[in-house]
C-alpha atoms as a PDB file:
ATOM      1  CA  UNK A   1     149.769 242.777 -30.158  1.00  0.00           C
ATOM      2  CA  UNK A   2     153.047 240.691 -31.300  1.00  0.00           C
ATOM      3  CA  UNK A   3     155.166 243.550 -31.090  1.00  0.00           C
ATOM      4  CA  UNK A   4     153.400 244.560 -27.553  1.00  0.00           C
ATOM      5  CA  UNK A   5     153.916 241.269 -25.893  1.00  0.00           C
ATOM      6  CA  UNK A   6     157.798 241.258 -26.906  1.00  0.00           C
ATOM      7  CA  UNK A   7     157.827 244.480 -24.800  1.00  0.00           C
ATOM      8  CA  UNK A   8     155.432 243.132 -22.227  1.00  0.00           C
ATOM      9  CA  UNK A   9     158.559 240.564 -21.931  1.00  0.00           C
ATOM     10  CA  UNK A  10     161.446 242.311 -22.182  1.00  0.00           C
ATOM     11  CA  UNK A  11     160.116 245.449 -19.427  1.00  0.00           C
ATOM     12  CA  UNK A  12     157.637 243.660 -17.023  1.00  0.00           C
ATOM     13  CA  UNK A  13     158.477 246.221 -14.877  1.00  0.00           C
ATOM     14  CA  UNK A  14     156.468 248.454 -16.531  1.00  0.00           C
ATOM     15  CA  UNK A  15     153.127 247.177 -16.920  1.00  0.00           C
ATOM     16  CA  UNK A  16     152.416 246.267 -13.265  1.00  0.00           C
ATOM     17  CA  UNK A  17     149.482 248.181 -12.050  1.00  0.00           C
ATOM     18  CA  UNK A  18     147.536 248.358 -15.669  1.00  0.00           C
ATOM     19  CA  UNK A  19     145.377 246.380 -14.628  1.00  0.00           C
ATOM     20  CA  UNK A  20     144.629 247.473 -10.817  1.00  0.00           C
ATOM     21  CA  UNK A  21     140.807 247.554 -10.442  1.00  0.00           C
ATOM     22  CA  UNK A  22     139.762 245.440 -12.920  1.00  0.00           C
ATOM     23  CA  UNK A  23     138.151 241.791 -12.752  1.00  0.00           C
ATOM     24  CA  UNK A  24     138.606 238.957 -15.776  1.00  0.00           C
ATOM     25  CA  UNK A  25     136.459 236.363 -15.812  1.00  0.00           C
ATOM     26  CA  UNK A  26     137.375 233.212 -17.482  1.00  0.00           C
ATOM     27  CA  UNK A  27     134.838 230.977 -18.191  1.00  0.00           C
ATOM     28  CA  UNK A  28     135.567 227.189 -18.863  1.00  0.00           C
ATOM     29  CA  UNK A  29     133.297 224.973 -20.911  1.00  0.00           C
ATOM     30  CA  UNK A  30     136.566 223.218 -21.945  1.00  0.00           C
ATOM     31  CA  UNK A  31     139.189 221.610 -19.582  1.00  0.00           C
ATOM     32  CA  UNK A  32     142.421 223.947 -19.133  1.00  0.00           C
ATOM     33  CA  UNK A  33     146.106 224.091 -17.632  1.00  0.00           C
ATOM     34  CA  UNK A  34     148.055 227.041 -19.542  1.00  0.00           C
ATOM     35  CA  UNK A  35     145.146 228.733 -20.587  1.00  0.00           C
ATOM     36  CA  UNK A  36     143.797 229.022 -16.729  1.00  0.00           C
ATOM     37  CA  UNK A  37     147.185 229.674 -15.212  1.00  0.00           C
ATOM     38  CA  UNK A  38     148.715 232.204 -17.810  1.00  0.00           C
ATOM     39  CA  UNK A  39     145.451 234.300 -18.235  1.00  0.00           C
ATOM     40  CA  UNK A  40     145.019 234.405 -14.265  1.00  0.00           C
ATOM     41  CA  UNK A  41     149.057 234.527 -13.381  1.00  0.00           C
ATOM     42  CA  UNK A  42     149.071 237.417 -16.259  1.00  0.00           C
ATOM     43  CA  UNK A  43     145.743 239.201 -14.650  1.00  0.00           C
ATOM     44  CA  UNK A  44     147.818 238.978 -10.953  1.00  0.00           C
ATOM     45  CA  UNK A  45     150.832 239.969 -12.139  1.00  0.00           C
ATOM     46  CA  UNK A  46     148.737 243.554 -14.296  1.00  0.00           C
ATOM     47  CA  UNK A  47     147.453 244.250 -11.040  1.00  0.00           C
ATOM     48  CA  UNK A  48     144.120 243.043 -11.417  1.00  0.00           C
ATOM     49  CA  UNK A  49     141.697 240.033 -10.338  1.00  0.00           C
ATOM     50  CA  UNK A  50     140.883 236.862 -12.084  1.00  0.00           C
ATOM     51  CA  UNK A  51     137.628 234.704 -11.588  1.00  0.00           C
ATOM     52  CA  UNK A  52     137.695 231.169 -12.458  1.00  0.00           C
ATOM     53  CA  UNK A  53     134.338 230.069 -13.548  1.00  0.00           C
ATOM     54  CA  UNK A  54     133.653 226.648 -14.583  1.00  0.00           C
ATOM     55  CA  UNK A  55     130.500 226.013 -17.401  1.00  0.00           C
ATOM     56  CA  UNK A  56     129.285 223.221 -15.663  1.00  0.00           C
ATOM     57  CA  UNK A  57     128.966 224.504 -11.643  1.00  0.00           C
ATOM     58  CA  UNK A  58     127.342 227.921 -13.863  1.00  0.00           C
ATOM     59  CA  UNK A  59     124.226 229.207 -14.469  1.00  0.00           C
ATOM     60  CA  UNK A  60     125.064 228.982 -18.194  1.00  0.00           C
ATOM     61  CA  UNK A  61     123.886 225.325 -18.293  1.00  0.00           C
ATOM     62  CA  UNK A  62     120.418 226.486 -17.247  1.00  0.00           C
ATOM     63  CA  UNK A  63     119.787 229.698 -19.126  1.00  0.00           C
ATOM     64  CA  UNK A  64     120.693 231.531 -22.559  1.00  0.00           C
ATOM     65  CA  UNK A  65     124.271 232.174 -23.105  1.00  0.00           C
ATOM     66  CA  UNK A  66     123.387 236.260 -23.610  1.00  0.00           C
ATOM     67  CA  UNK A  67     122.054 236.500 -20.988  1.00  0.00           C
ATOM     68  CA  UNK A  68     124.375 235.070 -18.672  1.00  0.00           C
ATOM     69  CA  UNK A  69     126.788 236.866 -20.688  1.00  0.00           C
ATOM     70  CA  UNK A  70     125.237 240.566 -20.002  1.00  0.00           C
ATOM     71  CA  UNK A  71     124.935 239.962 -16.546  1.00  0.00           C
ATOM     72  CA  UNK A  72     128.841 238.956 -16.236  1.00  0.00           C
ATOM     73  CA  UNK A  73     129.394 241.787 -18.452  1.00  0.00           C
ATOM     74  CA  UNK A  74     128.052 244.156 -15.337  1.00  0.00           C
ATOM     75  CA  UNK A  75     130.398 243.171 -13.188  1.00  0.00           C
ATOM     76  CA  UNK A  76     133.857 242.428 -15.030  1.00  0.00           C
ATOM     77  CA  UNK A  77     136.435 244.272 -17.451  1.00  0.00           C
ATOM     78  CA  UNK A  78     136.754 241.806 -19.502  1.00  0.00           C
ATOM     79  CA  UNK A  79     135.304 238.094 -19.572  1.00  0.00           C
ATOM     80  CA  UNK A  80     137.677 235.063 -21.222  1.00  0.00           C
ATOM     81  CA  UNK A  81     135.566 232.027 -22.850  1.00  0.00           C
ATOM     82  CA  UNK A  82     137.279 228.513 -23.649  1.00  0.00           C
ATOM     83  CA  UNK A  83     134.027 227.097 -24.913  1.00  0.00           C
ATOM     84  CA  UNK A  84     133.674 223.859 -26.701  1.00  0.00           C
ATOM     85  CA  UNK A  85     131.266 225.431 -29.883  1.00  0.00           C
ATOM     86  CA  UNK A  86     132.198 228.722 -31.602  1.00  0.00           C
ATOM     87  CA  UNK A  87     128.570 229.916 -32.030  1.00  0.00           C
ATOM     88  CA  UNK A  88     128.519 230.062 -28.173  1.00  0.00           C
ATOM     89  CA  UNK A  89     131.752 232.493 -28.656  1.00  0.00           C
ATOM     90  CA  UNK A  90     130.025 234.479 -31.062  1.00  0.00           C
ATOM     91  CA  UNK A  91     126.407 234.754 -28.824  1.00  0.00           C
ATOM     92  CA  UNK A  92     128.931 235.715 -26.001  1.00  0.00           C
ATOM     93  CA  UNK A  93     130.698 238.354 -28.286  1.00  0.00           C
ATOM     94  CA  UNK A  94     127.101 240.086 -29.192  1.00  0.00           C
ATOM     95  CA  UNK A  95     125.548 240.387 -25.826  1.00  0.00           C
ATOM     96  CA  UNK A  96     128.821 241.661 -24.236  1.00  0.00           C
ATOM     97  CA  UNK A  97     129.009 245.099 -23.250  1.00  0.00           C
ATOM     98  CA  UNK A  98     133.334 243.965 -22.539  1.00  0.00           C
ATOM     99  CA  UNK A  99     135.412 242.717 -24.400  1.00  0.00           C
ATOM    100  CA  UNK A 100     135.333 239.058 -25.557  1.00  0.00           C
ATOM    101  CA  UNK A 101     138.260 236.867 -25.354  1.00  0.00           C
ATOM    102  CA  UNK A 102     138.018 233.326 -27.176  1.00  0.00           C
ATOM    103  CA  UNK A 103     140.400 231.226 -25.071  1.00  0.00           C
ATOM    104  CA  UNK A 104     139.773 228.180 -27.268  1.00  0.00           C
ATOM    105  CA  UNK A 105     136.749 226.769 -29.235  1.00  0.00           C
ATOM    106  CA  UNK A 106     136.149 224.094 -31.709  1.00  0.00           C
ATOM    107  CA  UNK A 107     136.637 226.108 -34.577  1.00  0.00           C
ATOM    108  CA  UNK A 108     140.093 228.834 -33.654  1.00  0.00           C
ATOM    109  CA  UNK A 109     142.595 229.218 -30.792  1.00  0.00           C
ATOM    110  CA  UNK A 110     144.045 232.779 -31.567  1.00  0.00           C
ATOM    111  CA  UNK A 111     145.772 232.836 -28.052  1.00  0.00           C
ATOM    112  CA  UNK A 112     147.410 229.827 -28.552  1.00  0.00           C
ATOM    113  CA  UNK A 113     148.623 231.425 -31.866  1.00  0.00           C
ATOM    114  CA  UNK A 114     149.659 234.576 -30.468  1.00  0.00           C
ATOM    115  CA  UNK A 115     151.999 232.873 -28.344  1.00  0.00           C
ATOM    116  CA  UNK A 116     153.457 230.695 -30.940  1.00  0.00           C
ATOM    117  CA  UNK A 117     154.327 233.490 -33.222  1.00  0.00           C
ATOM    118  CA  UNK A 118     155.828 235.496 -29.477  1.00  0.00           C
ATOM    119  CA  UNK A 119     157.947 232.030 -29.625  1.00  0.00           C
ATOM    120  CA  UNK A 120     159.071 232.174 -33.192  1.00  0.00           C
ATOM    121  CA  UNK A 121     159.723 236.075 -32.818  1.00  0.00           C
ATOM    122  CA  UNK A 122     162.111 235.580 -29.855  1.00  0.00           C
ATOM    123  CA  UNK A 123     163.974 232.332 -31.322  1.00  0.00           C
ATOM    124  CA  UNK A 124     164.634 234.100 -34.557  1.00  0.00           C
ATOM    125  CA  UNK A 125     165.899 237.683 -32.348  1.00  0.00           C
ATOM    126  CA  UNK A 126     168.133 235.008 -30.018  1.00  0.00           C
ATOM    127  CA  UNK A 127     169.593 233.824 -33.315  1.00  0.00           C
ATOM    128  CA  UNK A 128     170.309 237.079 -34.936  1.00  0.00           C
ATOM    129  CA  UNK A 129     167.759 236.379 -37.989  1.00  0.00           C
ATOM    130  CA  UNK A 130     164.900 238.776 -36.788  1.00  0.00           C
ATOM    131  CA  UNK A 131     164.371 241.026 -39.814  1.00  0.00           C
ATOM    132  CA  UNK A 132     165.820 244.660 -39.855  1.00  0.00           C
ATOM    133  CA  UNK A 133     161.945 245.857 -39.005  1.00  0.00           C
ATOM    134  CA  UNK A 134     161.313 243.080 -36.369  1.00  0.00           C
ATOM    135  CA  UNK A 135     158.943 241.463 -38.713  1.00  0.00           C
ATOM    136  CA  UNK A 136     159.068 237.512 -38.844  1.00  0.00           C
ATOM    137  CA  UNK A 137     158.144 237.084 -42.065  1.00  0.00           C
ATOM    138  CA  UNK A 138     159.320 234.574 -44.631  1.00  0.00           C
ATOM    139  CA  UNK A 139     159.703 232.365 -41.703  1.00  0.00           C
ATOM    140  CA  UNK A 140     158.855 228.668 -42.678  1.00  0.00           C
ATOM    141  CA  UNK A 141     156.484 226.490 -40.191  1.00  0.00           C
ATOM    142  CA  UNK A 142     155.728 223.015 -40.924  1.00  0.00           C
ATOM    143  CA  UNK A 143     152.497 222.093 -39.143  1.00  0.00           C
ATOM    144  CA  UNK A 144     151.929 218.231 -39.110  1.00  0.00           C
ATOM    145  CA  UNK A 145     148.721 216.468 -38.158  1.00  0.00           C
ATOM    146  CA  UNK A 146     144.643 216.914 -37.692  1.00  0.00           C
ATOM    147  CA  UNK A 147     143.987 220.304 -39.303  1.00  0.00           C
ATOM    148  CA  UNK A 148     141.889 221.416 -36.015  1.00  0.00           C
ATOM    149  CA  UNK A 149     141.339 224.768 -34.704  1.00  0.00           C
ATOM    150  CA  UNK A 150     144.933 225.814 -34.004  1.00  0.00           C
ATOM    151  CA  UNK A 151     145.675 225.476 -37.688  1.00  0.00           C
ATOM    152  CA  UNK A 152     143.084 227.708 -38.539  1.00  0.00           C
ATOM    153  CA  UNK A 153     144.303 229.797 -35.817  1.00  0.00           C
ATOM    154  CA  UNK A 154     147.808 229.422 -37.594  1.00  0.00           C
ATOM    155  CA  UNK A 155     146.477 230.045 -40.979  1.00  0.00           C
ATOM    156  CA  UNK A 156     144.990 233.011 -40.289  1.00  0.00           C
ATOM    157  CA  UNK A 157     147.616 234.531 -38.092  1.00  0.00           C
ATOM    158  CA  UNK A 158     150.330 233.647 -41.032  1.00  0.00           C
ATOM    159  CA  UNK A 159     148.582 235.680 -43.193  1.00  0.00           C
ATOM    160  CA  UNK A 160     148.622 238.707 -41.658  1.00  0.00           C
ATOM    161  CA  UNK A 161     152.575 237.973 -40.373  1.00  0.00           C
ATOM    162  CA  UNK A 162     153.654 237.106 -43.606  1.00  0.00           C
ATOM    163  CA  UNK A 163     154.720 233.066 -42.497  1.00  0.00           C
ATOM    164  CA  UNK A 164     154.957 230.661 -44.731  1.00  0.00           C
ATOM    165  CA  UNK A 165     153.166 227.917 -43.442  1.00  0.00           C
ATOM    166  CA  UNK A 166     153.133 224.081 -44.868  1.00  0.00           C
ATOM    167  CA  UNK A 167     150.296 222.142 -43.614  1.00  0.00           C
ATOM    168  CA  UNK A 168     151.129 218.146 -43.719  1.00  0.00           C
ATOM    169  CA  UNK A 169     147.444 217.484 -42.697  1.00  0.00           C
ATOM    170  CA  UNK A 170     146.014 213.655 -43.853  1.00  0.00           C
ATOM    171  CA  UNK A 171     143.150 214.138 -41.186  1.00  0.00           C
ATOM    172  CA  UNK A 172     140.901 216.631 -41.666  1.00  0.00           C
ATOM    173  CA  UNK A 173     136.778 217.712 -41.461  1.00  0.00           C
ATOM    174  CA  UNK A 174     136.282 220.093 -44.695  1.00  0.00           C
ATOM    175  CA  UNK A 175     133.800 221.424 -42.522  1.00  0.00           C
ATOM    176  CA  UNK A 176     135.878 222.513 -39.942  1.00  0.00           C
ATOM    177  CA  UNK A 177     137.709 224.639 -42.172  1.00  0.00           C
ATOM    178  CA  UNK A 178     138.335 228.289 -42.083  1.00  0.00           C
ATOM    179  CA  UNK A 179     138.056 228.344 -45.348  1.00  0.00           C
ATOM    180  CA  UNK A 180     138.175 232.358 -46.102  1.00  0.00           C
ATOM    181  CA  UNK A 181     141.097 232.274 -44.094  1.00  0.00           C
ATOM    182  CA  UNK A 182     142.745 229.679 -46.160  1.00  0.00           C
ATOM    183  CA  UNK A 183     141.948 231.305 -49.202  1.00  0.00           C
ATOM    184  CA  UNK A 184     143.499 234.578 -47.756  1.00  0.00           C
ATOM    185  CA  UNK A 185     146.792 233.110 -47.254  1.00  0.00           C
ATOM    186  CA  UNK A 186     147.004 230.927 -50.540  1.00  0.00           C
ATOM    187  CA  UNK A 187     146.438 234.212 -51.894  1.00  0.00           C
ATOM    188  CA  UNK A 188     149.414 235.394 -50.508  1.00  0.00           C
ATOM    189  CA  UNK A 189     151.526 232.401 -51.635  1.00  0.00           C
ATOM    190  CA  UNK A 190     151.844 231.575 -48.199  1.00  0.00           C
ATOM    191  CA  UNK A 191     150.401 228.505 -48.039  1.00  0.00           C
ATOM    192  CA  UNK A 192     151.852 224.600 -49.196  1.00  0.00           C
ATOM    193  CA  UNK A 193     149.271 221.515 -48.651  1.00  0.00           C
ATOM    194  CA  UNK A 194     151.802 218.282 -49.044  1.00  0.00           C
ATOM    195  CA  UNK A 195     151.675 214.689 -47.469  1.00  0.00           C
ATOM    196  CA  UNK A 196     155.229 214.351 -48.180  1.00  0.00           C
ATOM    197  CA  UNK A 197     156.522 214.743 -44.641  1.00  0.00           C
ATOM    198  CA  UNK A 198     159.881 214.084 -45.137  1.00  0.00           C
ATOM    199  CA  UNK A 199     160.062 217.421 -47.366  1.00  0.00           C
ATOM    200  CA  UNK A 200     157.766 219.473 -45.672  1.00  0.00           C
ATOM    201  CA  UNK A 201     160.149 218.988 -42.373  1.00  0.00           C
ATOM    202  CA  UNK A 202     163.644 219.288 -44.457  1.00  0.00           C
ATOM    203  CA  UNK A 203     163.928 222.901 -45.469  1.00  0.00           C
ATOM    204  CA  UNK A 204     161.013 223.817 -42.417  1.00  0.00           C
ATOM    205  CA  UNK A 205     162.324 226.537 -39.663  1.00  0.00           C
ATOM    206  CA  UNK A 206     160.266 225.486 -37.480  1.00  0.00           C
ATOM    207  CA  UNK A 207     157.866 222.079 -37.317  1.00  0.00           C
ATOM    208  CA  UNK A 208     154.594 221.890 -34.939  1.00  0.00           C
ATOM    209  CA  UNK A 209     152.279 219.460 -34.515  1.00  0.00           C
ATOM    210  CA  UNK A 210     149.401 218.913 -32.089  1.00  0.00           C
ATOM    211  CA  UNK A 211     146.994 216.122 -30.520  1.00  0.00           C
ATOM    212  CA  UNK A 212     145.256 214.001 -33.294  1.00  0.00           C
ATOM    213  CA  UNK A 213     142.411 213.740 -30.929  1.00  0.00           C
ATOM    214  CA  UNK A 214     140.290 216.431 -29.132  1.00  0.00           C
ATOM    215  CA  UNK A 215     141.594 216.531 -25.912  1.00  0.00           C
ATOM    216  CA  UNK A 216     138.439 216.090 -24.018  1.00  0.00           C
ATOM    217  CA  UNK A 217     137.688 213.013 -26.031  1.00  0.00           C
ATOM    218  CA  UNK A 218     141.460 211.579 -25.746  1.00  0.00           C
ATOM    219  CA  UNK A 219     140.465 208.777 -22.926  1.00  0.00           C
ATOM    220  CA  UNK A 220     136.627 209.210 -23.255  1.00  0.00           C
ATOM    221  CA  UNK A 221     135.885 204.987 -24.310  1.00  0.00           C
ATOM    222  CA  UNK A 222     133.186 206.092 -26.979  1.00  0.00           C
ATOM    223  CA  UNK A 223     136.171 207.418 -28.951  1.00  0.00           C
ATOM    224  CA  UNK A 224     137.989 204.451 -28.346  1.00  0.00           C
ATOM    225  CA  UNK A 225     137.182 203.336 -31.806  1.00  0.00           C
ATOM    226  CA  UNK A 226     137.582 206.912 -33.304  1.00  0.00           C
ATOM    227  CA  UNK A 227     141.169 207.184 -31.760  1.00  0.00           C
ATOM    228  CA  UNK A 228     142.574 203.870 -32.816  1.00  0.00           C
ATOM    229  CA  UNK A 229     141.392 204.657 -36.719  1.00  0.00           C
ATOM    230  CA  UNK A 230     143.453 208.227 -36.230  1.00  0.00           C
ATOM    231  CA  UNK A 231     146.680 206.679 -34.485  1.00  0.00           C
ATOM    232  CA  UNK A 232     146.766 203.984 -37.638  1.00  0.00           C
ATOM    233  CA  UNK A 233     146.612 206.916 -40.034  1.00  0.00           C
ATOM    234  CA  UNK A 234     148.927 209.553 -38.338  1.00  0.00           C
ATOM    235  CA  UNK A 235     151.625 207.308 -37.264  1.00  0.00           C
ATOM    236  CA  UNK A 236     153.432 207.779 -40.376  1.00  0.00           C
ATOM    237  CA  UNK A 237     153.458 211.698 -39.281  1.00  0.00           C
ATOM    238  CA  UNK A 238     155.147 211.478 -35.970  1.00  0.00           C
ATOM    239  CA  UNK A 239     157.514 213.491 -35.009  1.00  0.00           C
ATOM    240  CA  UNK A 240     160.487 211.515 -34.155  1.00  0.00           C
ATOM    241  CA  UNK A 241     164.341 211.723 -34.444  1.00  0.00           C
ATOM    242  CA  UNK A 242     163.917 209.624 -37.442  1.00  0.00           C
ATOM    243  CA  UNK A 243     161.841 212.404 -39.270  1.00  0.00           C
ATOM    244  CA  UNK A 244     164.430 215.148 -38.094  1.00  0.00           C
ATOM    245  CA  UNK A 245     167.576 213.726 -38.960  1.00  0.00           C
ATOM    246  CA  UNK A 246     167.775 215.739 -41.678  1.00  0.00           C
ATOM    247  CA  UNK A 247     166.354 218.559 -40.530  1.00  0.00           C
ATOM    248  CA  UNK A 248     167.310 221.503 -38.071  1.00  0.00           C
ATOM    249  CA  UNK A 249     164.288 223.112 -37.218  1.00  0.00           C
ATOM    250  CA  UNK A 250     163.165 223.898 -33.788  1.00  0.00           C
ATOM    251  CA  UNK A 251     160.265 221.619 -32.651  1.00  0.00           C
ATOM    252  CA  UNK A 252     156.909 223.188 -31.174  1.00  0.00           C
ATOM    253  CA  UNK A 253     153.722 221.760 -29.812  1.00  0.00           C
ATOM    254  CA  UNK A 254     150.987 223.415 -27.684  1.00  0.00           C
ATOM    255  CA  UNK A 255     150.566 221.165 -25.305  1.00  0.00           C
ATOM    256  CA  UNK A 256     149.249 218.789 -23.402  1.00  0.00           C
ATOM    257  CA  UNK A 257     151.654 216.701 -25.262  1.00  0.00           C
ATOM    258  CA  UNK A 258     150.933 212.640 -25.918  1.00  0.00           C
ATOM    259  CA  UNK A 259     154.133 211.153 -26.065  1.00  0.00           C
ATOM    260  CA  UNK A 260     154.377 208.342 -28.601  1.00  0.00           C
ATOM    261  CA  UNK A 261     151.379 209.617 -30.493  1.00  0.00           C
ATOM    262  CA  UNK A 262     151.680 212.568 -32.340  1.00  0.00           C
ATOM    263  CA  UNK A 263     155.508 213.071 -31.171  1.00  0.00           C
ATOM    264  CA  UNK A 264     157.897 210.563 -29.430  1.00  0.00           C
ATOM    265  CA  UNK A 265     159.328 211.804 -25.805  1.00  0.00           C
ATOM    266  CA  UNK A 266     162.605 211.364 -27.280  1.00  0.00           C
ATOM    267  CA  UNK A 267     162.481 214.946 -28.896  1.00  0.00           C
ATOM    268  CA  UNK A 268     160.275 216.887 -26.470  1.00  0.00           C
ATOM    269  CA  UNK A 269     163.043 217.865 -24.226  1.00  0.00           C
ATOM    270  CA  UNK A 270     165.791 217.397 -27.215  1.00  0.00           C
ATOM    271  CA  UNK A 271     168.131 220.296 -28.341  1.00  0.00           C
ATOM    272  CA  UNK A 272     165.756 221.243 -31.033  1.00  0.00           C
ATOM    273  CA  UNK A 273     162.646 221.697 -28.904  1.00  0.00           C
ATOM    274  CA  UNK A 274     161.421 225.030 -28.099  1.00  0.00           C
ATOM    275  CA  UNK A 275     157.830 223.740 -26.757  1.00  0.00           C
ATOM    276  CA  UNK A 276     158.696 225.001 -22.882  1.00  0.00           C
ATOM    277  CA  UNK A 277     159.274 228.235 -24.085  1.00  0.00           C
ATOM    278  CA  UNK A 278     156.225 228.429 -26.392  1.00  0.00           C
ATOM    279  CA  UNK A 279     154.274 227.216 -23.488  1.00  0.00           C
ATOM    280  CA  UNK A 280     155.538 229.992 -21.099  1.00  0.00           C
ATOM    281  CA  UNK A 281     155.128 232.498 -23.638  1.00  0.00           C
ATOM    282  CA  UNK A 282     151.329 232.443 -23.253  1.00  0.00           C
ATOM    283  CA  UNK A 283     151.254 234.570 -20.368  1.00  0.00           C
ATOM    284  CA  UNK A 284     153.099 237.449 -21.953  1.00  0.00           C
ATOM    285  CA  UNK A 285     150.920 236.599 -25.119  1.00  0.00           C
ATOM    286  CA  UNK A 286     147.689 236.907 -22.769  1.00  0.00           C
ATOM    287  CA  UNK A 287     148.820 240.132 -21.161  1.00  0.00           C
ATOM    288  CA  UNK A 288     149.172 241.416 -24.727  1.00  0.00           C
ATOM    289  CA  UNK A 289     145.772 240.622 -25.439  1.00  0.00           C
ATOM    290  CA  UNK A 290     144.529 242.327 -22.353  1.00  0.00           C
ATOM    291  CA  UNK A 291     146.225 245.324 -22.660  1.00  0.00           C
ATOM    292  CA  UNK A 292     145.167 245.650 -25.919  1.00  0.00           C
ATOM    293  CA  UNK A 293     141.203 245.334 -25.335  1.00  0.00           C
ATOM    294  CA  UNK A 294     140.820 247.732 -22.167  1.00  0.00           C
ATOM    295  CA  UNK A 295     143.823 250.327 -22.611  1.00  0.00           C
ATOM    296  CA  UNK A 296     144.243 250.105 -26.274  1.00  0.00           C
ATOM    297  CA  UNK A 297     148.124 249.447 -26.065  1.00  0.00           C
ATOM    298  CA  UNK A 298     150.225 248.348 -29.087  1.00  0.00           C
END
């Protein structure tokens, strides 16, 4: 899917129609800007017709997820789900009869990787230090902060890709953890758990963080508490022009960004950043993915 959404970029041209006929369906449990606009821009732009279908103004919060699931499942190609639990994900995945796309849950948010490794790809091919075979391995990403569901995302996705990923995480629910996934990629000798920032960024390709608080709970006053105890801890982590000056790698997030939490607005827009391009690189990333599931495409 990586090496189809690189072509997907580089020959729009040729895609356009793929997808004439065919409905998505995204269903949102969880609030949304680039998931919603780069799964239904991609859909548009394919040929084919996107539903927007919010969780709450559903049927879904009156009967079982299957069966709402089978009866969507009789009237689109392919349904997308960015659902707050991953057990609802996986109820959705049996009683499909399409395909199932996990737009973000609690637990992974493999889109969201896709795209980042699209991003890394196309940096490193921009700078002439793509490998010979197009592969991006032996690439080294610095993630700093909660270790959520896009690190597990990350974990798993730098295992198969060959990355060598350093995780700076202080905040973290064991239980949360993809743990085979970790395992896999240790395995490898892929994987370096440090809370030495200042090292983990130095020698780091590429450094990523994300927001040390769920987004949905970010302004929600019963996390007030919550929030304040994780902005005490992970201030020490930001990413800042202070933590960079020795350092030349390219700065990601995956947005929505907090500035002057878990990055200060001094380097989002900064020479280093690459966190635009990462964030427009989820629609070719999500036309990969579709292309994939109903015409098999690589």
């Amino acid at each position: 899917m990586l090496r189809l959404a690189r072509k997907v970029m580089h020959h729009r041209w040729e895609y356009q129609g793929h997808m004439q006929g065919n409905t998505l369906v995204m269903l949102f449990q969880k609030t949304s800007t680039r998931t919603r606009v780069s799964f239904e821009a991609g859909m548009t732009e394919l040929g084919g017709h996107a539903i927007n279908l919010e969780w709450e103004k559903s049927n879904f919060t009156l009967s079982k997820v299957g069966l709402e699931t089978r009866y969507l499942s009789r009237n689109a190609a392919i349904i997308m789900a960015r659902l707050k639990a991953h057990d609802d994900v996986l109820e959705m995945a049996r009683a499909a009869t399409v395909p199932i796309i996990n737009g973000c849950c609690n637990m992974y948010h493999p889109c969201q990787a896709l795209a980042d490794m699209l991003t890394i790809s196309e940096d490193r091919a921009q700078a002439g230090t793509l490998g010979s075979d197009e592969s991006i391995a032996g690439t080294k990403l610095t993630f700093i902060g909660a270790y959520n569901n896009v690190v597990n995302s990350l974990v798993s996705i730098s295992a198969a890709l060959g990355v060598k990923l350093t995780l700076v995480c202080p905040l973290r629910d064991e239980a949360s953890i993809d743990q085979e996934s970790r395992q896999r990629l240790k395995d490898r000798g892929l994987l370096t758990e440090t809370l030495d920032v200042k090292a983990a960024v130095k020698d780091a390709d590429y450094v990523y963080t994300d927001t040390w608080l769920d987004m949905e709970f970010f302004n929600d006053p019963s996390f007030a508490e919550e929030k304040e105890r994780r902005i005490e801890l992970m201030l020490p982590y930001q990413i800042n022009a202070e933590l960079l000056a020795d350092s030349n790698a390219k700065i990601m997030h995956d947005m929505p960004i907090h500035p002057g939490y878990e990055m200060a607005e001094e380097v989002i827009e900064c020479e280093q950043s690459i966190i635009f391009d990462q964030a427009e690189n989820r629609l070719e990333a999500q036309k990969a993915i579709m292309l994939h599931l109903l015409h098999g495409l690589t």
